[in-house]
N, C-alpha and C. Protein backbone atom coordinates (compact mmCIF):
# COMPACT_ATOMS: atom_id res chain seq x y z
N UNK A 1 -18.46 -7.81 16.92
CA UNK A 1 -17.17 -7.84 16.25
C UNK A 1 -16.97 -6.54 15.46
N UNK A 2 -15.80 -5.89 15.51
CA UNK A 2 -15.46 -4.35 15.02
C UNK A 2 -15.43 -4.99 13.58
N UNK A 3 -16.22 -4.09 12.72
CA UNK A 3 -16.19 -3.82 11.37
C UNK A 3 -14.64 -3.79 10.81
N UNK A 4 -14.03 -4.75 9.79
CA UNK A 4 -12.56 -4.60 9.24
C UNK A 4 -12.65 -3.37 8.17
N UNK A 5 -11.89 -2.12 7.70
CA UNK A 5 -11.69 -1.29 7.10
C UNK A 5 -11.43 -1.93 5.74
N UNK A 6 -12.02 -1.26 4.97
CA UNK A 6 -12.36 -1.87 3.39
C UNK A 6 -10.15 -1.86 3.28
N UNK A 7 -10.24 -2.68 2.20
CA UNK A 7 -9.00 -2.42 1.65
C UNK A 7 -8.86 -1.95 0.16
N UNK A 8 -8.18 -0.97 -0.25
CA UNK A 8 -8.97 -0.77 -1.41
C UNK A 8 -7.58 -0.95 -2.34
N UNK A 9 -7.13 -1.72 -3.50
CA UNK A 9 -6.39 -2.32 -4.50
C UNK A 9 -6.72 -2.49 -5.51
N UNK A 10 -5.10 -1.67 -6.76
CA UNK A 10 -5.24 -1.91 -7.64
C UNK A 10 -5.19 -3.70 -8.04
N UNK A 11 -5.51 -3.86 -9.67
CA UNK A 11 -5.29 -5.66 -9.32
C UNK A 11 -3.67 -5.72 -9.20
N UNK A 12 -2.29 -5.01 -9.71
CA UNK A 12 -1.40 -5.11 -9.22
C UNK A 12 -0.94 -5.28 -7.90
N UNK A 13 -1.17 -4.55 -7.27
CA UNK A 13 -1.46 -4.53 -6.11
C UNK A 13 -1.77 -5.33 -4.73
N UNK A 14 -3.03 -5.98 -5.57
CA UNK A 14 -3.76 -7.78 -5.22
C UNK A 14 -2.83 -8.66 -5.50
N UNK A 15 -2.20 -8.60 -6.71
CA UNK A 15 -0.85 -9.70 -6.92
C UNK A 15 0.29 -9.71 -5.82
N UNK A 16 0.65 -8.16 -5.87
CA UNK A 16 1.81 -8.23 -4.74
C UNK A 16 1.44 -9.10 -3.85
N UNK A 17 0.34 -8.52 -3.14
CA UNK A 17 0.08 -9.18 -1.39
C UNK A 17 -0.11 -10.51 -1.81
N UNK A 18 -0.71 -11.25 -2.92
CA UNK A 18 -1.10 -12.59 -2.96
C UNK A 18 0.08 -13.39 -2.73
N UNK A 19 0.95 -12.85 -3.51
CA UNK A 19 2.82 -13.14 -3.81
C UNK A 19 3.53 -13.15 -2.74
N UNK A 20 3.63 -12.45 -1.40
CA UNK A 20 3.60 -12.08 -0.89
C UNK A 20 3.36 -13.04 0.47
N UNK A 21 2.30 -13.01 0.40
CA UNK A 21 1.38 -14.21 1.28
C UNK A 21 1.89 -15.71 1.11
N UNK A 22 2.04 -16.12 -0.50
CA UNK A 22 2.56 -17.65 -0.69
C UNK A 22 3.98 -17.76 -0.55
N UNK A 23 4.60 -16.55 -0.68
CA UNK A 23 6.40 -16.79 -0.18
C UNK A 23 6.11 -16.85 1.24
N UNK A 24 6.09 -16.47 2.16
CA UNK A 24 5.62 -16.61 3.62
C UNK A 24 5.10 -17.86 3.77
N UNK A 25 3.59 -18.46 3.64
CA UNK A 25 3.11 -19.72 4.20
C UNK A 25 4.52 -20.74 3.14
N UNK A 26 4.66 -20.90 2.00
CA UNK A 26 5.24 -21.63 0.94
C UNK A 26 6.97 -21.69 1.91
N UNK A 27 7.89 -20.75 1.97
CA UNK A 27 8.74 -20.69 1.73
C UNK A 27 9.27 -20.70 3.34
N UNK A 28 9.24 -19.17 3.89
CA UNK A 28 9.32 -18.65 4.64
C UNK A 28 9.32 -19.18 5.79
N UNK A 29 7.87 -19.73 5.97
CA UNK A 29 7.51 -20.59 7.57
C UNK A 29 8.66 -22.51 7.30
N UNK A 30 8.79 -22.59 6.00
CA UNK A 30 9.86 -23.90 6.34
C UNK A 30 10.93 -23.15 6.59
N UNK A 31 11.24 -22.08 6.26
CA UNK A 31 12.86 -22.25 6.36
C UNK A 31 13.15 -21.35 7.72
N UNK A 32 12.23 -21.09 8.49
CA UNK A 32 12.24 -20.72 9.87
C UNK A 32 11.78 -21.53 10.64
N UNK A 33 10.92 -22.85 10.48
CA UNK A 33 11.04 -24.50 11.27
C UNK A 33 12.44 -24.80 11.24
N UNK A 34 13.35 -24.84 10.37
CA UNK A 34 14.39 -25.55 10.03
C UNK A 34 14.73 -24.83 10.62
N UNK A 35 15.24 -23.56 10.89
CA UNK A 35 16.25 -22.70 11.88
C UNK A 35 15.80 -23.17 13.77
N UNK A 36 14.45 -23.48 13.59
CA UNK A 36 14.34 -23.93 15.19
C UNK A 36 14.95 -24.73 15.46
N UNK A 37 14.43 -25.85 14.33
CA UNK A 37 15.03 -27.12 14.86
C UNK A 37 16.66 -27.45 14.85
N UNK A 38 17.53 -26.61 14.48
CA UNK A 38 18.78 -26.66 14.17
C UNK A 38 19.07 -25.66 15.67
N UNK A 39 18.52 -24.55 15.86
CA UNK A 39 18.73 -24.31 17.11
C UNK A 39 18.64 -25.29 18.31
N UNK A 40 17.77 -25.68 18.51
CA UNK A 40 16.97 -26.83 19.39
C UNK A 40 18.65 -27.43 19.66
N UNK A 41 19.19 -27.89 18.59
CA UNK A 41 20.51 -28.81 18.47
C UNK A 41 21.62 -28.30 19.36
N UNK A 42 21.50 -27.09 19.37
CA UNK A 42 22.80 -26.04 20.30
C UNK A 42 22.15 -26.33 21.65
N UNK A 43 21.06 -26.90 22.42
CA UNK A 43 21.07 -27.04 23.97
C UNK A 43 19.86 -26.38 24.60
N UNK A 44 19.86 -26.13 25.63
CA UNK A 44 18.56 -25.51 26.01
C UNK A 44 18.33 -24.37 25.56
N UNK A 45 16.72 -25.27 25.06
CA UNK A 45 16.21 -23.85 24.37
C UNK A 45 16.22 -22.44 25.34
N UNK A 46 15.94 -22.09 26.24
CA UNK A 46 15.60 -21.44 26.94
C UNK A 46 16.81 -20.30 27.38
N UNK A 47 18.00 -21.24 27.21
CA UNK A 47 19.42 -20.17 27.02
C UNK A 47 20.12 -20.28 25.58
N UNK A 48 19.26 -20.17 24.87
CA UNK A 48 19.88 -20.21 23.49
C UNK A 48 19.39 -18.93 22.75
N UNK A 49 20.38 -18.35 22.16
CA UNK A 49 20.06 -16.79 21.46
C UNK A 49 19.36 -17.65 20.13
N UNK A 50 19.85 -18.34 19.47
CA UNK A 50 19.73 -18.73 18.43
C UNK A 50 18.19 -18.84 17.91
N UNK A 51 18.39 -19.94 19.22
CA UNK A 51 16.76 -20.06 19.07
C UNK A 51 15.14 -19.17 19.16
N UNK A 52 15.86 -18.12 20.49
CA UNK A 52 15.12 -16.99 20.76
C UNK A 52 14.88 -16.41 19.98
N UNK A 53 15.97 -16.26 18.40
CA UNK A 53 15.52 -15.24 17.60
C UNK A 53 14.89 -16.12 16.57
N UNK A 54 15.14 -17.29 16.21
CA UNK A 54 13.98 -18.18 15.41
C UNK A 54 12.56 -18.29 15.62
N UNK A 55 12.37 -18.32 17.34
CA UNK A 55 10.88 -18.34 17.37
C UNK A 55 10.64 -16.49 17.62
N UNK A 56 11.41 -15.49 17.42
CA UNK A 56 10.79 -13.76 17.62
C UNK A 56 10.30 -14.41 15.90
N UNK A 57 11.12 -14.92 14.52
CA UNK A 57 11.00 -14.65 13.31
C UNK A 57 10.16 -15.55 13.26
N UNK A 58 9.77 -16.75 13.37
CA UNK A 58 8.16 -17.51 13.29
C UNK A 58 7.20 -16.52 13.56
N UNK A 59 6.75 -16.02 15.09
CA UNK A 59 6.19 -15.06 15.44
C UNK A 59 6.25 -13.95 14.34
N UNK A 60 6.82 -13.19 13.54
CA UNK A 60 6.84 -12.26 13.18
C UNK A 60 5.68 -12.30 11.57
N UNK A 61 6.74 -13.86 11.23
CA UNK A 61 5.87 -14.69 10.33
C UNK A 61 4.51 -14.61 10.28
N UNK A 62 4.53 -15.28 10.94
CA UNK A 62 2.79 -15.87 11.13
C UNK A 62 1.68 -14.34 11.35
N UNK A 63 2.27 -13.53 12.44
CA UNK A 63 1.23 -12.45 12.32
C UNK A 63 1.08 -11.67 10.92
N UNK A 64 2.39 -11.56 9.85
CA UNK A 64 2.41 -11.03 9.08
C UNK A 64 1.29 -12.06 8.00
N UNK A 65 1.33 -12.82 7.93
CA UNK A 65 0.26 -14.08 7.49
C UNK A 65 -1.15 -13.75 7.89
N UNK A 66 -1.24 -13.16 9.20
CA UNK A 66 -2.90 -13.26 9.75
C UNK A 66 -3.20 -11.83 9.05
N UNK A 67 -2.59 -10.96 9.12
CA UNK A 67 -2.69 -9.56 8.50
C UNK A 67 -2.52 -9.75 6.72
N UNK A 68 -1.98 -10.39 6.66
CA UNK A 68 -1.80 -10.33 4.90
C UNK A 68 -3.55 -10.95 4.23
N UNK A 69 -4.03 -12.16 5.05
CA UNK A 69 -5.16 -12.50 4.86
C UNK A 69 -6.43 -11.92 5.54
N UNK A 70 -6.37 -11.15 6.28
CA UNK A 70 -7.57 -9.91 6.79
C UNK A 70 -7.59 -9.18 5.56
N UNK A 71 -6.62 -8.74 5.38
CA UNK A 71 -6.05 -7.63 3.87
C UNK A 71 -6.64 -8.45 3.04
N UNK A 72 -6.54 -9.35 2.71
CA UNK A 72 -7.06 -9.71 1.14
C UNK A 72 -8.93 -10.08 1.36
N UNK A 73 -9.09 -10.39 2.20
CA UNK A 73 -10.57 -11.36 2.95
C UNK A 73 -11.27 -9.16 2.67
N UNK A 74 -10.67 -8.31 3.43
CA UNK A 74 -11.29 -7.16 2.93
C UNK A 74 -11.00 -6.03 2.34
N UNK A 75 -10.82 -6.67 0.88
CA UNK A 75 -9.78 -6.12 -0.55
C UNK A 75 -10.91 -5.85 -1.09
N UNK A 76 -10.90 -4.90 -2.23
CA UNK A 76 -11.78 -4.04 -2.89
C UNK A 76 -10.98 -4.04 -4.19
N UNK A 77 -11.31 -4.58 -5.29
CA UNK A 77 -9.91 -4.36 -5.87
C UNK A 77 -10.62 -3.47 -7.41
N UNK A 78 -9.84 -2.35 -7.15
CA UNK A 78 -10.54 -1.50 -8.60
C UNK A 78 -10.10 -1.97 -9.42
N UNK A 79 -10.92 -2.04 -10.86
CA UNK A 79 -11.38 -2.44 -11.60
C UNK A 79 -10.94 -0.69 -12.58
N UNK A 80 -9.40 -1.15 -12.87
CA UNK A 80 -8.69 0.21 -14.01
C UNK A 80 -9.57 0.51 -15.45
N UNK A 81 -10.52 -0.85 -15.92
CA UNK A 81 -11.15 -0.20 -17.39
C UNK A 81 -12.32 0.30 -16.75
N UNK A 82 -12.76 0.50 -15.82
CA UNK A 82 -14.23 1.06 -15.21
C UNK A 82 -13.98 2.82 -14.88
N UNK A 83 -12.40 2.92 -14.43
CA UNK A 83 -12.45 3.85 -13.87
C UNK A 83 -12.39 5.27 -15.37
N UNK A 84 -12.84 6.15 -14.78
CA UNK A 84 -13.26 7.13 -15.52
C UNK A 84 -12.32 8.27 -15.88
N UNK A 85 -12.30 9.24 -16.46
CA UNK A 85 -11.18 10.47 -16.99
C UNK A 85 -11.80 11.72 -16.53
N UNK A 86 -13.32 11.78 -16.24
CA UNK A 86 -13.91 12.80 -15.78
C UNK A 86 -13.52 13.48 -14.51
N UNK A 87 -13.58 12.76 -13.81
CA UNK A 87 -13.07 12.87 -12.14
C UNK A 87 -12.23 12.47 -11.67
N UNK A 88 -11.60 12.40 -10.58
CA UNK A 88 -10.36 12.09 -10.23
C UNK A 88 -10.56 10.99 -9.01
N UNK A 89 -10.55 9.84 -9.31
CA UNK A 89 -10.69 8.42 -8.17
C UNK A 89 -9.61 7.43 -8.32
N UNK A 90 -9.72 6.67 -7.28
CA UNK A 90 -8.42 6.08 -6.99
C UNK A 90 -8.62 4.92 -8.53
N UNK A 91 -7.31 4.89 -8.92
CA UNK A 91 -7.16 4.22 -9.90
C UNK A 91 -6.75 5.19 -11.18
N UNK A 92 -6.94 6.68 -10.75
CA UNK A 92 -6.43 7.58 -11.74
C UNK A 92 -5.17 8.24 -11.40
N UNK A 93 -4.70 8.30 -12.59
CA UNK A 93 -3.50 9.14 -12.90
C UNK A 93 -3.56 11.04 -12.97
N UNK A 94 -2.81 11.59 -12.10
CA UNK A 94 -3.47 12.84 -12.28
C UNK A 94 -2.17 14.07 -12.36
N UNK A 95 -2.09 14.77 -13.14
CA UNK A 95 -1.10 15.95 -13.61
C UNK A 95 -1.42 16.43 -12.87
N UNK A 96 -0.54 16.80 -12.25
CA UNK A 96 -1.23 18.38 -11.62
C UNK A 96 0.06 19.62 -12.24
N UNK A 97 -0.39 20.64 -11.48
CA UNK A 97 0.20 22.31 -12.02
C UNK A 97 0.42 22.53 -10.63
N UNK A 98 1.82 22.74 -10.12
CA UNK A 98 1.99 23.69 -8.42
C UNK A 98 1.85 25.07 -8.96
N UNK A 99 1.02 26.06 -8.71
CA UNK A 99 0.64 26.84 -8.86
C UNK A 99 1.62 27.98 -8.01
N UNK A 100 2.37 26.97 -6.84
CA UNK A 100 3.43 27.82 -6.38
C UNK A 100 4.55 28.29 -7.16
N UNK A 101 4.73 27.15 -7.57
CA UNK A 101 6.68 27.16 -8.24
C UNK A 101 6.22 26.41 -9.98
N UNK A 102 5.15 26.95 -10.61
CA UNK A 102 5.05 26.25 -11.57
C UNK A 102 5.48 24.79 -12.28
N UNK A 103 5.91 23.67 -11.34
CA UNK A 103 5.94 22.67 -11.87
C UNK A 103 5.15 22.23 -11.89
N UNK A 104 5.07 20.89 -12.33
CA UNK A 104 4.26 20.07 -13.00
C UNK A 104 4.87 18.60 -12.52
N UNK A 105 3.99 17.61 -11.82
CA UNK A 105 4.01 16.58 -11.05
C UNK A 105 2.52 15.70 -11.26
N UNK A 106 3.08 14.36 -11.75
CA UNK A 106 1.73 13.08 -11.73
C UNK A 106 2.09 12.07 -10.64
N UNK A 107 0.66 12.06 -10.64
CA UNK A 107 0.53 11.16 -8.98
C UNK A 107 -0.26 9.91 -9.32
N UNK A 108 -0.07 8.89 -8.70
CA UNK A 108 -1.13 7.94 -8.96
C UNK A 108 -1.95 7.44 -8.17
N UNK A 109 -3.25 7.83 -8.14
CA UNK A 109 -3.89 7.27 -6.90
C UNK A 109 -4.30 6.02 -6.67
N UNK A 110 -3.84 5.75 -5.18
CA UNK A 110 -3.94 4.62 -5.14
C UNK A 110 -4.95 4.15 -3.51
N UNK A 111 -5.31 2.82 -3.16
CA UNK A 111 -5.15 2.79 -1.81
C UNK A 111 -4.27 2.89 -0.57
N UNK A 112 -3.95 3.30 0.39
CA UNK A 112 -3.33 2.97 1.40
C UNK A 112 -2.30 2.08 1.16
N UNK A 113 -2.62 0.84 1.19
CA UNK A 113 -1.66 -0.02 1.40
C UNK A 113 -0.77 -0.40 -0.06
N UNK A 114 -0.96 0.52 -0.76
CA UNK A 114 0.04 0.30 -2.31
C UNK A 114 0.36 1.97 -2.02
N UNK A 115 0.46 3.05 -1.71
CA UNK A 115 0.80 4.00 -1.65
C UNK A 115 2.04 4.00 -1.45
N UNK A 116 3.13 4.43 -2.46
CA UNK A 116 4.70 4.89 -2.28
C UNK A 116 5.16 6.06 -3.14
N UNK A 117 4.90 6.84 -2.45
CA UNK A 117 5.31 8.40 -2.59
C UNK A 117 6.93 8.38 -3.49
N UNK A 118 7.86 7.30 -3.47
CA UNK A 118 8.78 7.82 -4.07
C UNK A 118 8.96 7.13 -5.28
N UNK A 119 7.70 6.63 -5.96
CA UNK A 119 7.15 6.32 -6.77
C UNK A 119 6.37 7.31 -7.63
N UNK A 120 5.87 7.70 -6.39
CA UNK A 120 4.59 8.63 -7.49
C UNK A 120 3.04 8.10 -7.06
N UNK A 121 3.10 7.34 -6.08
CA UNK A 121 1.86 6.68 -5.91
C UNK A 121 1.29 6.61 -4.09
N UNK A 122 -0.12 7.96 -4.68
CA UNK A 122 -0.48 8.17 -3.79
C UNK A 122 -1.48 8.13 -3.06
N UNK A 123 -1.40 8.07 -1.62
CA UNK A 123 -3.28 7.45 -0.76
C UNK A 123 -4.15 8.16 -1.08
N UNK A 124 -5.25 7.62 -1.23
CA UNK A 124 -6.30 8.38 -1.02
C UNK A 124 -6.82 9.08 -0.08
N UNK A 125 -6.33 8.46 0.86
CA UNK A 125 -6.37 9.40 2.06
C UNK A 125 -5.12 10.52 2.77
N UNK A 126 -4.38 10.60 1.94
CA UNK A 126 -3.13 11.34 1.80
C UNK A 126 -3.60 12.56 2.08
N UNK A 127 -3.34 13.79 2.77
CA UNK A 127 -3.85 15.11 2.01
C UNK A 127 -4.30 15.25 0.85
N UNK A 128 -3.07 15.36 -0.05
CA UNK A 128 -3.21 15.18 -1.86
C UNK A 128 -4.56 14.68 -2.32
N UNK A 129 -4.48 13.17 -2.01
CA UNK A 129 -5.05 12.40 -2.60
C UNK A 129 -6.63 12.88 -1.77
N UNK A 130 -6.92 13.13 -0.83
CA UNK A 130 -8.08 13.88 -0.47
C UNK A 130 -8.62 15.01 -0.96
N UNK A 131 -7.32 16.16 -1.29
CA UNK A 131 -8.00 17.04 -1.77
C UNK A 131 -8.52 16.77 -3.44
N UNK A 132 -7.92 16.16 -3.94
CA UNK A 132 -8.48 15.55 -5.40
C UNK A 132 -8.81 15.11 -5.42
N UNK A 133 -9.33 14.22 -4.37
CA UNK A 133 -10.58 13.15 -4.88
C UNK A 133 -12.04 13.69 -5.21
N UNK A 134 -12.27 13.40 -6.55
CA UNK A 134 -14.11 14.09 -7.17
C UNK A 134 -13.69 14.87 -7.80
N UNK A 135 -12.28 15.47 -7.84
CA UNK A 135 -12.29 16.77 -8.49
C UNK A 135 -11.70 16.72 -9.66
N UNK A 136 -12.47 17.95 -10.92
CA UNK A 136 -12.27 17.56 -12.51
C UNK A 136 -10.79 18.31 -13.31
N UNK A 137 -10.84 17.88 -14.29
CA UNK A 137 -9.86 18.62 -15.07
C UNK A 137 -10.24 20.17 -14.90
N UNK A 138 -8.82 20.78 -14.56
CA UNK A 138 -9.14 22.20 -14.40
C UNK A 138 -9.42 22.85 -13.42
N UNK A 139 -9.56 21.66 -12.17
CA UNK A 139 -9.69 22.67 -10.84
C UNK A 139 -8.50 22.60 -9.88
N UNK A 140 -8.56 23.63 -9.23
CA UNK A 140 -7.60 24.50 -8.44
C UNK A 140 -7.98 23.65 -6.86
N UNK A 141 -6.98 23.12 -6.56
CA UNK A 141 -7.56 22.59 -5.20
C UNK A 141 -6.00 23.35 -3.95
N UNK A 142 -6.73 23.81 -2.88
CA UNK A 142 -5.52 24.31 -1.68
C UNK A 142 -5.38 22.94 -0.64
N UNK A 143 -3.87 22.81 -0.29
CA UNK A 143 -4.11 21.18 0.30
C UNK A 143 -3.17 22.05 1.25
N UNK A 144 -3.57 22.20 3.01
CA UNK A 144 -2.54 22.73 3.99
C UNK A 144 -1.97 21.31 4.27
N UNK A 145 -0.38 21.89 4.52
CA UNK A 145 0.65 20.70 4.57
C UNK A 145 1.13 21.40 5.77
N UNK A 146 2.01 20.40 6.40
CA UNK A 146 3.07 20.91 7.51
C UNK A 146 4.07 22.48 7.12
N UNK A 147 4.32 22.26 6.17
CA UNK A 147 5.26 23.31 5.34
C UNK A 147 4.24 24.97 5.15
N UNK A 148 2.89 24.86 4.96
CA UNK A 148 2.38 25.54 4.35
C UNK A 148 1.22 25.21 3.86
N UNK A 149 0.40 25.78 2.78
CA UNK A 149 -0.61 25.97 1.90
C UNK A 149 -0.05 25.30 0.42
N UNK A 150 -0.29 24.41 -0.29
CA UNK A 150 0.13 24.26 -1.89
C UNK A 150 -1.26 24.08 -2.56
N UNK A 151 -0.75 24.79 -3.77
CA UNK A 151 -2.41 25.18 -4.70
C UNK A 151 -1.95 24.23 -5.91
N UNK A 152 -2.75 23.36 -6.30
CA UNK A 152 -2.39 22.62 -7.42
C UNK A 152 -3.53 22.85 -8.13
N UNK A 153 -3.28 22.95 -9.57
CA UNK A 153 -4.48 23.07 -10.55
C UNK A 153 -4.14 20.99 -11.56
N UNK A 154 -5.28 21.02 -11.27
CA UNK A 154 -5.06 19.48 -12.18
C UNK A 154 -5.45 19.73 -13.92
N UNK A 155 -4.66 19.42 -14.27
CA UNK A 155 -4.02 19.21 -15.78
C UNK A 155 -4.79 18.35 -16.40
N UNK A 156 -4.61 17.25 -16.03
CA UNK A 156 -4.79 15.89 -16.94
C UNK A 156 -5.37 15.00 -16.21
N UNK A 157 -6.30 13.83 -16.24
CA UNK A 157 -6.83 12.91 -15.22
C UNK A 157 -6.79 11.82 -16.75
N UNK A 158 -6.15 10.60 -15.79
CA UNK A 158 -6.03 9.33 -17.19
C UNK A 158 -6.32 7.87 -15.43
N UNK A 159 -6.40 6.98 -16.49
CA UNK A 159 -6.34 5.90 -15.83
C UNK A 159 -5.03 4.72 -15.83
N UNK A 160 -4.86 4.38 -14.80
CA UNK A 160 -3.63 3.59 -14.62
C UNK A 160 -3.66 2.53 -15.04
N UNK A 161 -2.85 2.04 -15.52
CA UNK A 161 -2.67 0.40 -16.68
C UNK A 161 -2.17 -0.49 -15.58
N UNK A 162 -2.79 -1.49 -15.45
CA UNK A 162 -2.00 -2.83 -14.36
C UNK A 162 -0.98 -3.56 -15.22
């Protein structure tokens, strides 16, 4: 059996998907039975749009259910008062300096599956979030992007509050 890929989460994070998971089994899967069975009512199933698209949204359901619980079954969930100010790991907050255009931009690192860039919150496996990962207040890291080369010097390293 193939090894499942760690999942790695803040405990916010863990809430979403938990939340997430019980609107779906809780909510979700009745009120897409009830759309079958009300389809069912319009005639054969088999030439009924109605119904075709009730059981694509069960289906859509349920796999999103088998994936939401792989995800949590191999969740990692950091632990924000452990994480440190020295170095830069997921669960930290990090300033940086564009060394191109002198601004100044904080990122939050996160895992994969909580990563939203128009947030501010970024993968660890991101470029970004790769080239800073381990690395301390004060260093200069080059991250090649599609665009180019960007040189960020990190500023500040803090830890993120759930």
């Amino acid at each position: 059996m193939k090894d499942r890929k760690e999942v790695i989460l803040t405990r916010a994070g863990l809430r979403k998907l938990e939340e997430e998971l019980e609107y779906l089994k809780s909510i979700r899967r009745r009120e897409v039975a009830e759309r079958i069975k009300e389809a069912m009512g319009f005639g054969d199933p088999w030439e009924n749009p109605e119904y075709d698209d009730a059981k694509n949204e069960q289906a859509f359901i349920e796999g999103r259910i088998l994936t939401l619980e792989k995800m949590l079954q191999s969740a990692r969930v950091i632990d924000e008062e452990s994480v440190g100010t020295e170095e830069v790991t997921v669960g930290s907050k990090v300033r940086l300096l564009d060394l191109g255009d002198g601004r100044e931009v904080e990122y939050t690192i996160v895992g994969s599956m909580e990563a939203d860039p128009g947030a501010k919150k970024i993968s660890n496996e991101s470029p970004v979030g790769k080239a800073i990962l381990g690395r301390t207040k004060g260093s200069v890291v080059e991250i090649k992007v599609p665009a180019g080369t960007i040189r960020y010097k990190i500023l500040d390293i803090s830890r993120i509050v759930s």
